[in-house]
N, C-alpha and C. Protein backbone atom coordinates (compact mmCIF):
# COMPACT_ATOMS: atom_id res chain seq x y z
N UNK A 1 8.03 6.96 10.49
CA UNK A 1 7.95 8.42 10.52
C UNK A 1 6.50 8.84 10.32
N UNK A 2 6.00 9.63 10.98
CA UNK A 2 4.41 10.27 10.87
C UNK A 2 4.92 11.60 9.87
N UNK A 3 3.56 12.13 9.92
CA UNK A 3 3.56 12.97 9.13
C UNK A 3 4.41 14.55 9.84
N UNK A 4 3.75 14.83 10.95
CA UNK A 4 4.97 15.71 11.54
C UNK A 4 6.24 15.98 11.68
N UNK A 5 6.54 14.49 11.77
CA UNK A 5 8.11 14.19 11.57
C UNK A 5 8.51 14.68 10.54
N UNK A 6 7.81 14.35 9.30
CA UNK A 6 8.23 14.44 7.91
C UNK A 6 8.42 16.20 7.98
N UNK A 7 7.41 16.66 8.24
CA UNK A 7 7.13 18.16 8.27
C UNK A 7 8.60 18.73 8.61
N UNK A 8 8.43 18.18 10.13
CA UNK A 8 9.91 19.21 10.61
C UNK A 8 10.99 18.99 10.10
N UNK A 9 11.34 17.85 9.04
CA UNK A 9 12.71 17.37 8.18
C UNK A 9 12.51 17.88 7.25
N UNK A 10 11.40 18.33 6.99
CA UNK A 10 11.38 19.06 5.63
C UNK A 10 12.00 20.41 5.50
N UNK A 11 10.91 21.30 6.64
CA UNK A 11 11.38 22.18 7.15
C UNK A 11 12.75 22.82 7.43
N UNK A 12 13.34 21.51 8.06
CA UNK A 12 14.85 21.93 7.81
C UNK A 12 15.60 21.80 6.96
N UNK A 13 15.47 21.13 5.74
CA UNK A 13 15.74 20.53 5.04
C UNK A 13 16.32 21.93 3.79
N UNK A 14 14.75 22.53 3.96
CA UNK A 14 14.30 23.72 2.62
C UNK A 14 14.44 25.02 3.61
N UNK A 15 14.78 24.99 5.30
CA UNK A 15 15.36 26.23 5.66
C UNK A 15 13.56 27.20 5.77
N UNK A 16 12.13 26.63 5.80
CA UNK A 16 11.65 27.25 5.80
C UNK A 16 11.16 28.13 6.71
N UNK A 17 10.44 29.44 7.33
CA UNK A 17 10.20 29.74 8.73
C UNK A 17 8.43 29.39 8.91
N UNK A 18 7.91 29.52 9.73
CA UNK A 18 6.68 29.55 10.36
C UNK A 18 5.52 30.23 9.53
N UNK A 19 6.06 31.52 9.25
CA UNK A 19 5.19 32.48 8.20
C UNK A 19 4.82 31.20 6.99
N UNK A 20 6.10 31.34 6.40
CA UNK A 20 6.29 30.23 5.17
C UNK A 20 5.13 29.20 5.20
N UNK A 21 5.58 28.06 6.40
CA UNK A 21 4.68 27.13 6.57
C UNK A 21 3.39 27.34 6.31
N UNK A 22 2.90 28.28 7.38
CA UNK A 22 1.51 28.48 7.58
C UNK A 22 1.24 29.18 5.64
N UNK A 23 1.61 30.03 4.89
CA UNK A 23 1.37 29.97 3.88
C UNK A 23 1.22 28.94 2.94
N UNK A 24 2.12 28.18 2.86
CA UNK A 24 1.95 26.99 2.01
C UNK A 24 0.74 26.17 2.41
N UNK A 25 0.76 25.72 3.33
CA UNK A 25 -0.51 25.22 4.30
C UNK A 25 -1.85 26.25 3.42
N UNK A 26 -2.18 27.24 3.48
CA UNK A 26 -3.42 27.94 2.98
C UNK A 26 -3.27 28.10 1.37
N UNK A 27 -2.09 27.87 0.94
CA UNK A 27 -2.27 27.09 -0.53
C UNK A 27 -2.49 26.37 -0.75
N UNK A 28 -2.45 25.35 0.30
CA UNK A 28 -3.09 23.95 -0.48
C UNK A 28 -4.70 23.74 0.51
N UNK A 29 -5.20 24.35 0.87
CA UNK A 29 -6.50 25.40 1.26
C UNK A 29 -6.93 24.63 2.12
N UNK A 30 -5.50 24.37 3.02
CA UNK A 30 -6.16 24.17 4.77
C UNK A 30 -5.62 25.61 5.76
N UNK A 31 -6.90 25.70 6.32
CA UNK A 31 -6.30 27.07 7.23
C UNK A 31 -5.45 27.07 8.28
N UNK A 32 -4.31 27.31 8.62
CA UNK A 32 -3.35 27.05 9.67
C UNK A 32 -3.04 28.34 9.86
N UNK A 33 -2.24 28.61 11.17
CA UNK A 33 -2.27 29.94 11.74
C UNK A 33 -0.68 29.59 11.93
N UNK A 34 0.46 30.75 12.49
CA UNK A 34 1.65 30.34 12.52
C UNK A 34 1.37 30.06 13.89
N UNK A 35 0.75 30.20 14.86
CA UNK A 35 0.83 29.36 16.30
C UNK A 35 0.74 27.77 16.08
N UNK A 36 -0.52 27.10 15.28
CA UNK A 36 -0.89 26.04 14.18
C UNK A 36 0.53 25.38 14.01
N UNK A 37 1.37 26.23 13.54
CA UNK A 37 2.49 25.75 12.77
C UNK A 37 3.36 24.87 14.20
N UNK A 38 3.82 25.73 14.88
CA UNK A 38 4.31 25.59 15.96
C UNK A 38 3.98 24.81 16.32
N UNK A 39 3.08 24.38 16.69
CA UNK A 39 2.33 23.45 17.44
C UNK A 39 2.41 22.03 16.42
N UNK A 40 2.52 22.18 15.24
CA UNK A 40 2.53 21.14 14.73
C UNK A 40 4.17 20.75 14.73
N UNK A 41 5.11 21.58 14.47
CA UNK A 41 6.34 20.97 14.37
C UNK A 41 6.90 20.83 15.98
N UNK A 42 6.35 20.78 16.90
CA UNK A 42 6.32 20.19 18.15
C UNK A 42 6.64 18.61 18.25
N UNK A 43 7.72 18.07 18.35
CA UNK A 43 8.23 17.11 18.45
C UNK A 43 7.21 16.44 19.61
N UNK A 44 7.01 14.78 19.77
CA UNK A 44 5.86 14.67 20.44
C UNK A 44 6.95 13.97 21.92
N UNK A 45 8.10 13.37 21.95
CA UNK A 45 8.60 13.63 23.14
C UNK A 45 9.15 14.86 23.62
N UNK A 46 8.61 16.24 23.29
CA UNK A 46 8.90 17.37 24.42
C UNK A 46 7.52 17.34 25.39
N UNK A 47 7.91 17.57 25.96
CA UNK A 47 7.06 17.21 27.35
C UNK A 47 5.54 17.82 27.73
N UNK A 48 5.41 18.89 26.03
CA UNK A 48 4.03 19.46 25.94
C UNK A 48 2.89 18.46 24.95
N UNK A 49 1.82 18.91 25.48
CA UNK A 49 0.97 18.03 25.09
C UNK A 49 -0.38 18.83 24.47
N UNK A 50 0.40 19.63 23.87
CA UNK A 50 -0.50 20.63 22.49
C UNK A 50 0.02 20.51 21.11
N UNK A 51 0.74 19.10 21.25
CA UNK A 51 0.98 19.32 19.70
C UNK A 51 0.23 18.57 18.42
N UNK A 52 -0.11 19.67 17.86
CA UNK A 52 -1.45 19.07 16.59
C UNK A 52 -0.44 17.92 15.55
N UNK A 53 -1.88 17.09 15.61
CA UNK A 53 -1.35 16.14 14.51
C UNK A 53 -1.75 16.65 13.43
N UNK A 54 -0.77 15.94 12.00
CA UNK A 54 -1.23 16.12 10.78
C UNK A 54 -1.52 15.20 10.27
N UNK A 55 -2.65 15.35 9.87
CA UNK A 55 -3.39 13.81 9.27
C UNK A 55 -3.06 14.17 7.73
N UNK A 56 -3.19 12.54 6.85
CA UNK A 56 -2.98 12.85 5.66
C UNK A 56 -3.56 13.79 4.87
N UNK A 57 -4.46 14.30 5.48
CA UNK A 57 -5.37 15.03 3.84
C UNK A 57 -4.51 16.37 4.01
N UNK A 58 -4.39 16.94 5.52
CA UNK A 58 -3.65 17.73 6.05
C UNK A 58 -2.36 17.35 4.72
N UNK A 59 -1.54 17.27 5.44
CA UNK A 59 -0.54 16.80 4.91
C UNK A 59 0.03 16.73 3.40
N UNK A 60 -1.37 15.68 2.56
CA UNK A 60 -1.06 16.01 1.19
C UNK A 60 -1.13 17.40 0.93
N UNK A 61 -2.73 18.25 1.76
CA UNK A 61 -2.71 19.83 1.24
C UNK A 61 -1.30 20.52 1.57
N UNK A 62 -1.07 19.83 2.34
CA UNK A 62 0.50 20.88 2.28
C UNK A 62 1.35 20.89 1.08
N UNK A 63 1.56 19.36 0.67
CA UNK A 63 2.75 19.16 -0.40
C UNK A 63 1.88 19.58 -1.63
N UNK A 64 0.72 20.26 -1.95
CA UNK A 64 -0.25 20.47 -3.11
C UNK A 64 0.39 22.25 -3.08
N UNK A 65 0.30 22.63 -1.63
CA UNK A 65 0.79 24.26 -1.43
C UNK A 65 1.96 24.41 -1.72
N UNK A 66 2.88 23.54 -1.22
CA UNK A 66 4.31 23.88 -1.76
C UNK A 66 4.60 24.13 -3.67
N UNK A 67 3.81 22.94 -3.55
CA UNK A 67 3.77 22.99 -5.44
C UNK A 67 3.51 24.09 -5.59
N UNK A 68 2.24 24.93 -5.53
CA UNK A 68 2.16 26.52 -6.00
C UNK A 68 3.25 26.99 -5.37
N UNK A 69 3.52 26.80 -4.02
CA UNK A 69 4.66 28.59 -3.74
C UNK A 69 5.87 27.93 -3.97
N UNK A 70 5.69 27.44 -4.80
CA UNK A 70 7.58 27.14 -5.51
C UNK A 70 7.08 26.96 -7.41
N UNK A 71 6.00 27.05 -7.92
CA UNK A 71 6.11 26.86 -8.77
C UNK A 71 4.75 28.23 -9.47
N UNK A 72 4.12 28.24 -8.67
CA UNK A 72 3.06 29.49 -9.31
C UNK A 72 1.74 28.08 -9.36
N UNK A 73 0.78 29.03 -9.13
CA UNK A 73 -0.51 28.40 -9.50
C UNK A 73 -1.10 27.93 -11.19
N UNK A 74 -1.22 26.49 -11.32
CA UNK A 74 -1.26 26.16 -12.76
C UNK A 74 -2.38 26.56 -13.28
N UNK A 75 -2.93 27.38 -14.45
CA UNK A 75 -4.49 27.35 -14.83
C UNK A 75 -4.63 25.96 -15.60
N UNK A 76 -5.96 25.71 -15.34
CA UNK A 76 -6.46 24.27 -15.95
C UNK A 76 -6.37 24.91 -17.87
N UNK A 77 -5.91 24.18 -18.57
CA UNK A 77 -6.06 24.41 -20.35
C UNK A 77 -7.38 24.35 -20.27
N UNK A 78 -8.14 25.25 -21.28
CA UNK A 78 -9.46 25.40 -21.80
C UNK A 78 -10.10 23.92 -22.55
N UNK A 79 -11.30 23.73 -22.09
CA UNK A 79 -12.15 22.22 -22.34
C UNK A 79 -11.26 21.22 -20.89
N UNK A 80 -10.30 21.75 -20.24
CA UNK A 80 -9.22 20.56 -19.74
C UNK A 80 -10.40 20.60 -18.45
N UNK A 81 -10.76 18.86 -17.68
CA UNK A 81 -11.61 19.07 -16.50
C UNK A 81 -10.25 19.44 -15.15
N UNK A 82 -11.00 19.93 -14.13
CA UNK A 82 -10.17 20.48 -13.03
C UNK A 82 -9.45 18.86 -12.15
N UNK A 83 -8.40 19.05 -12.28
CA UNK A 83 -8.02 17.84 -11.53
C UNK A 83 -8.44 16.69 -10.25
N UNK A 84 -8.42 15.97 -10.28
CA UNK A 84 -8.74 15.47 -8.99
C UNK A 84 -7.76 14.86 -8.34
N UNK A 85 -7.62 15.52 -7.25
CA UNK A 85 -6.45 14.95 -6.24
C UNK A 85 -6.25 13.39 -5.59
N UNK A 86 -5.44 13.11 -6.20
CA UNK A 86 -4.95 11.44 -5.61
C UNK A 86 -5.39 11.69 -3.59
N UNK A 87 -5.72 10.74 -3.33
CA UNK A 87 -5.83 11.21 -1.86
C UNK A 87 -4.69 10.44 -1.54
N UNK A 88 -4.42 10.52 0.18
CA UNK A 88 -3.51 9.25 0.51
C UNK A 88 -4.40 8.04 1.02
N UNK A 89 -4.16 6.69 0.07
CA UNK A 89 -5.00 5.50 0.83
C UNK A 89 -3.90 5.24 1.79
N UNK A 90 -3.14 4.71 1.81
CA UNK A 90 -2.38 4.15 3.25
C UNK A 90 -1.23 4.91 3.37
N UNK A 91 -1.13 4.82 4.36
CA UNK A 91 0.29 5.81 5.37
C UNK A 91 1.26 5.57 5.14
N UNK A 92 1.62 4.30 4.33
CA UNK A 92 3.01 4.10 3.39
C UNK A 92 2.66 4.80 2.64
N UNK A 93 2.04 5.32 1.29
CA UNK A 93 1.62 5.42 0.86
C UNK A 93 2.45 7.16 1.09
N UNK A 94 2.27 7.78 1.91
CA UNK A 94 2.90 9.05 2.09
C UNK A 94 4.12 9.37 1.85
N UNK A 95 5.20 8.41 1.76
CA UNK A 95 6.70 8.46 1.72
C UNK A 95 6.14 8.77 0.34
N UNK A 96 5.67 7.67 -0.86
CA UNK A 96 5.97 8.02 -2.04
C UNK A 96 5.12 9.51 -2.47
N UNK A 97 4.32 9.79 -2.21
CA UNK A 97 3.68 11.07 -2.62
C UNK A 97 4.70 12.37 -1.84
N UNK A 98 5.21 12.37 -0.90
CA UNK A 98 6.31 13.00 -0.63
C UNK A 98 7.38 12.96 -2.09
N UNK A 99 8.14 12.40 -2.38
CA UNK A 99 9.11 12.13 -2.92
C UNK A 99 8.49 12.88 -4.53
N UNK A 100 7.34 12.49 -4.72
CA UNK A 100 7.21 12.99 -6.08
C UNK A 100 6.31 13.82 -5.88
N UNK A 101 5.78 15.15 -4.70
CA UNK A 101 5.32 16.20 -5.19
C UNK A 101 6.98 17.45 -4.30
N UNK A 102 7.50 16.75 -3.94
CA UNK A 102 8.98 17.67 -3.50
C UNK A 102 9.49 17.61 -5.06
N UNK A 103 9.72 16.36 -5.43
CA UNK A 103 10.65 16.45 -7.30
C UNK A 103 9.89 17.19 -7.74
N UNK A 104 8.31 17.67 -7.64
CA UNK A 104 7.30 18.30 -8.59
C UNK A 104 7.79 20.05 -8.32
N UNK A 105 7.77 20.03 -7.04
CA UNK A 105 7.99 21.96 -6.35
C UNK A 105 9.10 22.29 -6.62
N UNK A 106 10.29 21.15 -6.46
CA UNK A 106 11.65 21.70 -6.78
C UNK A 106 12.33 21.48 -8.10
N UNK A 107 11.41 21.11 -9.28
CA UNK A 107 11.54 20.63 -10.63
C UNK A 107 12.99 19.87 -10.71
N UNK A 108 13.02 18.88 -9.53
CA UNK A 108 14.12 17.84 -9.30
C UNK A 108 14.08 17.10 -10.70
N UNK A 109 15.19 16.52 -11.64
CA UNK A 109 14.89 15.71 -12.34
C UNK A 109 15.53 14.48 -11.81
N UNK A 110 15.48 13.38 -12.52
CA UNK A 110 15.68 11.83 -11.65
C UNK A 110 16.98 12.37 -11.64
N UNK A 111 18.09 12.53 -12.01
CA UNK A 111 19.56 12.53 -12.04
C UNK A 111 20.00 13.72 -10.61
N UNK A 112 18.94 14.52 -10.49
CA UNK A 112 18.86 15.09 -8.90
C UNK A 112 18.73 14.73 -8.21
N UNK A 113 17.58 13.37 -8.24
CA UNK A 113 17.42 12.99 -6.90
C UNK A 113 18.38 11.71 -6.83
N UNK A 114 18.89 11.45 -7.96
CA UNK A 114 19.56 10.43 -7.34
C UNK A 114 20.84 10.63 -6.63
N UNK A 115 21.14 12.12 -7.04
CA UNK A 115 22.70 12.97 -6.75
C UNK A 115 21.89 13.20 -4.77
N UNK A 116 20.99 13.48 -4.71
CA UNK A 116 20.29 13.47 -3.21
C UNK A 116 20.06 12.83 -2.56
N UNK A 117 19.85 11.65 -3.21
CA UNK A 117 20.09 10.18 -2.33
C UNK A 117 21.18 9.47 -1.71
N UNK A 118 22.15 9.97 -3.04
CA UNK A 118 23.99 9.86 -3.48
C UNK A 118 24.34 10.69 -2.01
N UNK A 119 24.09 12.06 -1.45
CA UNK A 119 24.18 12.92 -0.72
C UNK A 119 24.14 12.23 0.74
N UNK A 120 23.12 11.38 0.91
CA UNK A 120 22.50 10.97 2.41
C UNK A 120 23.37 9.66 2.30
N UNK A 121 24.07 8.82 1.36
CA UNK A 121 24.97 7.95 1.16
C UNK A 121 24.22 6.72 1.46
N UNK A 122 23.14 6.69 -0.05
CA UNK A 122 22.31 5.72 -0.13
C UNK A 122 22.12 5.68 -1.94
N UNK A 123 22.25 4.48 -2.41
CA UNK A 123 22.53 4.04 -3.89
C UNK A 123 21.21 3.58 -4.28
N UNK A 124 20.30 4.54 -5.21
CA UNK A 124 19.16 3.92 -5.65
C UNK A 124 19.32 4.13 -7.16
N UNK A 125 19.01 3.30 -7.90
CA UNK A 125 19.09 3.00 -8.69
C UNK A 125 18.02 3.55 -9.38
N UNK A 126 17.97 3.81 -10.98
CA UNK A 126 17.10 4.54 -11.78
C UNK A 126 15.47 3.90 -12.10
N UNK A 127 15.67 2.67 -11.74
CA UNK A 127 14.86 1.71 -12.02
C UNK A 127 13.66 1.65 -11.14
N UNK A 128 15.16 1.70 -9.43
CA UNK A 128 13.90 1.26 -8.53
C UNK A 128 13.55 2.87 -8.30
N UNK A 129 13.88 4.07 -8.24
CA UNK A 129 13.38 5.40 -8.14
C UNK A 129 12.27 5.68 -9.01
N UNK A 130 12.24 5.08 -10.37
CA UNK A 130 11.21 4.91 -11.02
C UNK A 130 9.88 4.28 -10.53
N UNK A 131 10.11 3.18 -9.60
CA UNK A 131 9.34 2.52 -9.29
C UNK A 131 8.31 3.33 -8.38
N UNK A 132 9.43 4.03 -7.25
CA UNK A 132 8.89 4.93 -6.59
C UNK A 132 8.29 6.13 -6.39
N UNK A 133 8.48 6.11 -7.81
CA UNK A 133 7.39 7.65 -8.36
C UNK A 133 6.40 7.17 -9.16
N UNK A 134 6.20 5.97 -9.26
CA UNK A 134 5.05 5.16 -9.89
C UNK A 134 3.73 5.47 -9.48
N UNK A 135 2.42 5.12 -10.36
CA UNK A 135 1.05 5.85 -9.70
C UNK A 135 1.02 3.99 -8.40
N UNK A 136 0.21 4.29 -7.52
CA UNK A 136 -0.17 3.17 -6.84
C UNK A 136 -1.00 2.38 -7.78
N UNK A 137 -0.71 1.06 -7.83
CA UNK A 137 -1.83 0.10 -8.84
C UNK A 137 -1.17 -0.44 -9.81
N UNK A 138 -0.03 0.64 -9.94
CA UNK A 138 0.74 0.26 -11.44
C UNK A 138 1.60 -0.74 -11.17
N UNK A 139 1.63 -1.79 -12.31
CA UNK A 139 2.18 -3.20 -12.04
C UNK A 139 4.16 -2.65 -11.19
N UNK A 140 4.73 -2.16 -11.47
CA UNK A 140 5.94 -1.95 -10.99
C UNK A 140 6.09 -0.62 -9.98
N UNK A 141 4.84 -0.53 -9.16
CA UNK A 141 5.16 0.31 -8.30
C UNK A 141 5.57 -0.26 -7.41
N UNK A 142 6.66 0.65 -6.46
CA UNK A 142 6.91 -0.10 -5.18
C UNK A 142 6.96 0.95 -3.93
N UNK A 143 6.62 0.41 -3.12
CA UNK A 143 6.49 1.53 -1.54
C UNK A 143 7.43 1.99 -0.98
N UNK A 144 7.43 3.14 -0.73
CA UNK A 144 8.31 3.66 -0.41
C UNK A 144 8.72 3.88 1.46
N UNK A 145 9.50 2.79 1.69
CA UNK A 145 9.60 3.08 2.84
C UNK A 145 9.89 3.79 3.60
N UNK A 146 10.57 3.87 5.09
CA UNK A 146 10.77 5.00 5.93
C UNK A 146 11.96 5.53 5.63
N UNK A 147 13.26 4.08 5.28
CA UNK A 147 14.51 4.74 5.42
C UNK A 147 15.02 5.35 4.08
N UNK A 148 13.92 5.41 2.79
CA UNK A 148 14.18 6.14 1.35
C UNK A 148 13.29 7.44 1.65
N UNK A 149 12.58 7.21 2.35
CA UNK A 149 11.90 8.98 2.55
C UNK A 149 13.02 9.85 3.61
N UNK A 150 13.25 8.83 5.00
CA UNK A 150 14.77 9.92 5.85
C UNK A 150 16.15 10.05 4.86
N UNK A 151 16.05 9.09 4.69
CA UNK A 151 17.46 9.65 3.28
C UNK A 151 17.29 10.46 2.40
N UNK A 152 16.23 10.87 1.76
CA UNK A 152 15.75 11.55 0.68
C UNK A 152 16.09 12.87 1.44
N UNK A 153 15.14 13.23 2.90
CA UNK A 153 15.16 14.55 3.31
C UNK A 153 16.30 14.85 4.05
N UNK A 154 17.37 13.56 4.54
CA UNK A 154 18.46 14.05 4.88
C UNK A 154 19.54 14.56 3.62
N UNK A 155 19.55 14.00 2.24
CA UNK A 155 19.98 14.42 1.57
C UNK A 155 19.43 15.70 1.12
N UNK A 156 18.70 16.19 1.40
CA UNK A 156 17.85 17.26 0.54
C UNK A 156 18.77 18.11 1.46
N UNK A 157 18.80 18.14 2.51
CA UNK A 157 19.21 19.03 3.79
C UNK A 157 20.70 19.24 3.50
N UNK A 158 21.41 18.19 3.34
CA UNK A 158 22.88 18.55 2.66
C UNK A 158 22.99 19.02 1.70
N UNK A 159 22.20 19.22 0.43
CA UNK A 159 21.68 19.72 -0.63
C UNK A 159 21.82 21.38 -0.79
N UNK A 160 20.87 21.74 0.04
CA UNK A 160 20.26 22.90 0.29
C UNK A 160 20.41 24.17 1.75
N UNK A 161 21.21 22.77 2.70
CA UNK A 161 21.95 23.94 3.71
C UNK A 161 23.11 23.61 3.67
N UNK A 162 23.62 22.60 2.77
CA UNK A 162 25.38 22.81 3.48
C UNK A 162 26.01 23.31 2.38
């Protein structure tokens, strides 16, 4: 799954429209326009050949925007330094930062997502979900592949539209 893909499962997932998108997108302070949008959730076998890719940095800024417009903008605590954003090193690497800045916007706790996983009729266990919200580096992290990120957002989608 690329990152577009992910986009438009998301999208349907959380029911969002175009306006939406393109907002969240300029919260996490990349500029996108709702034509932008369009063009990005452009599936790449329809037969047009204007559809923008989203590269990771793209991409993480999105799931950084959702965090504010589902949760409010955090002020840094006084003496606290301003964060520095994990980037994405590898493109696996995106399933799991998916998974734990969606639990972050939708203040999912583990017993949610596992009821969302439960949903897409896939059994993960507390252990290995742990694993998968792990920082990268950390001795028991593990990657999160393609078919725990489509289950995740197909469960989210039964979740939240049915």
């Amino acid at each position: 799954m690329d990152n577009n893909d992910i986009l438009i499962r998301l999208r349907y997932a959380l029911e969002l429209k175009n306006k939406e998108m393109a907002e969240i997108f300029q919260l996490g302070g990349v500029d996108v326009t709702v034509p932008d949008v369009i063009k990005i959730l452009t599936k790449e076998d329809d037969e047009s050949e204007d559809q923008l890719k989203c590269n990771n940095s793209m991409f993480d800024s999105f799931l950084n925007g959702f965090i504010v417009y589902k949760r409010g903008k955090q002020e840094p605590k006084p003496g606290q330094p301003e964060p520095s954003e994990p980037s994405i090193k590898r493109s696996a690497n995106v399933n799991n930062l998916l998974l734990k800045k969606v639990k972050i916007a939708l203040a999912l706790t583990t017993e949610d997502m596992l009821d969302i996983f439960g949903e897409a009729g896939i059994t993960v266990s507390k252990g290995e979900l742990g694993a998968l919200l792990r920082k990268e580096g950390h001795k028991n992290y593990k990657e999160c592949g393609d078919k725990y990120a489509r289950n995740f957002l197909k469960g989210l989608a039964i979740k939240y539209r049915g």
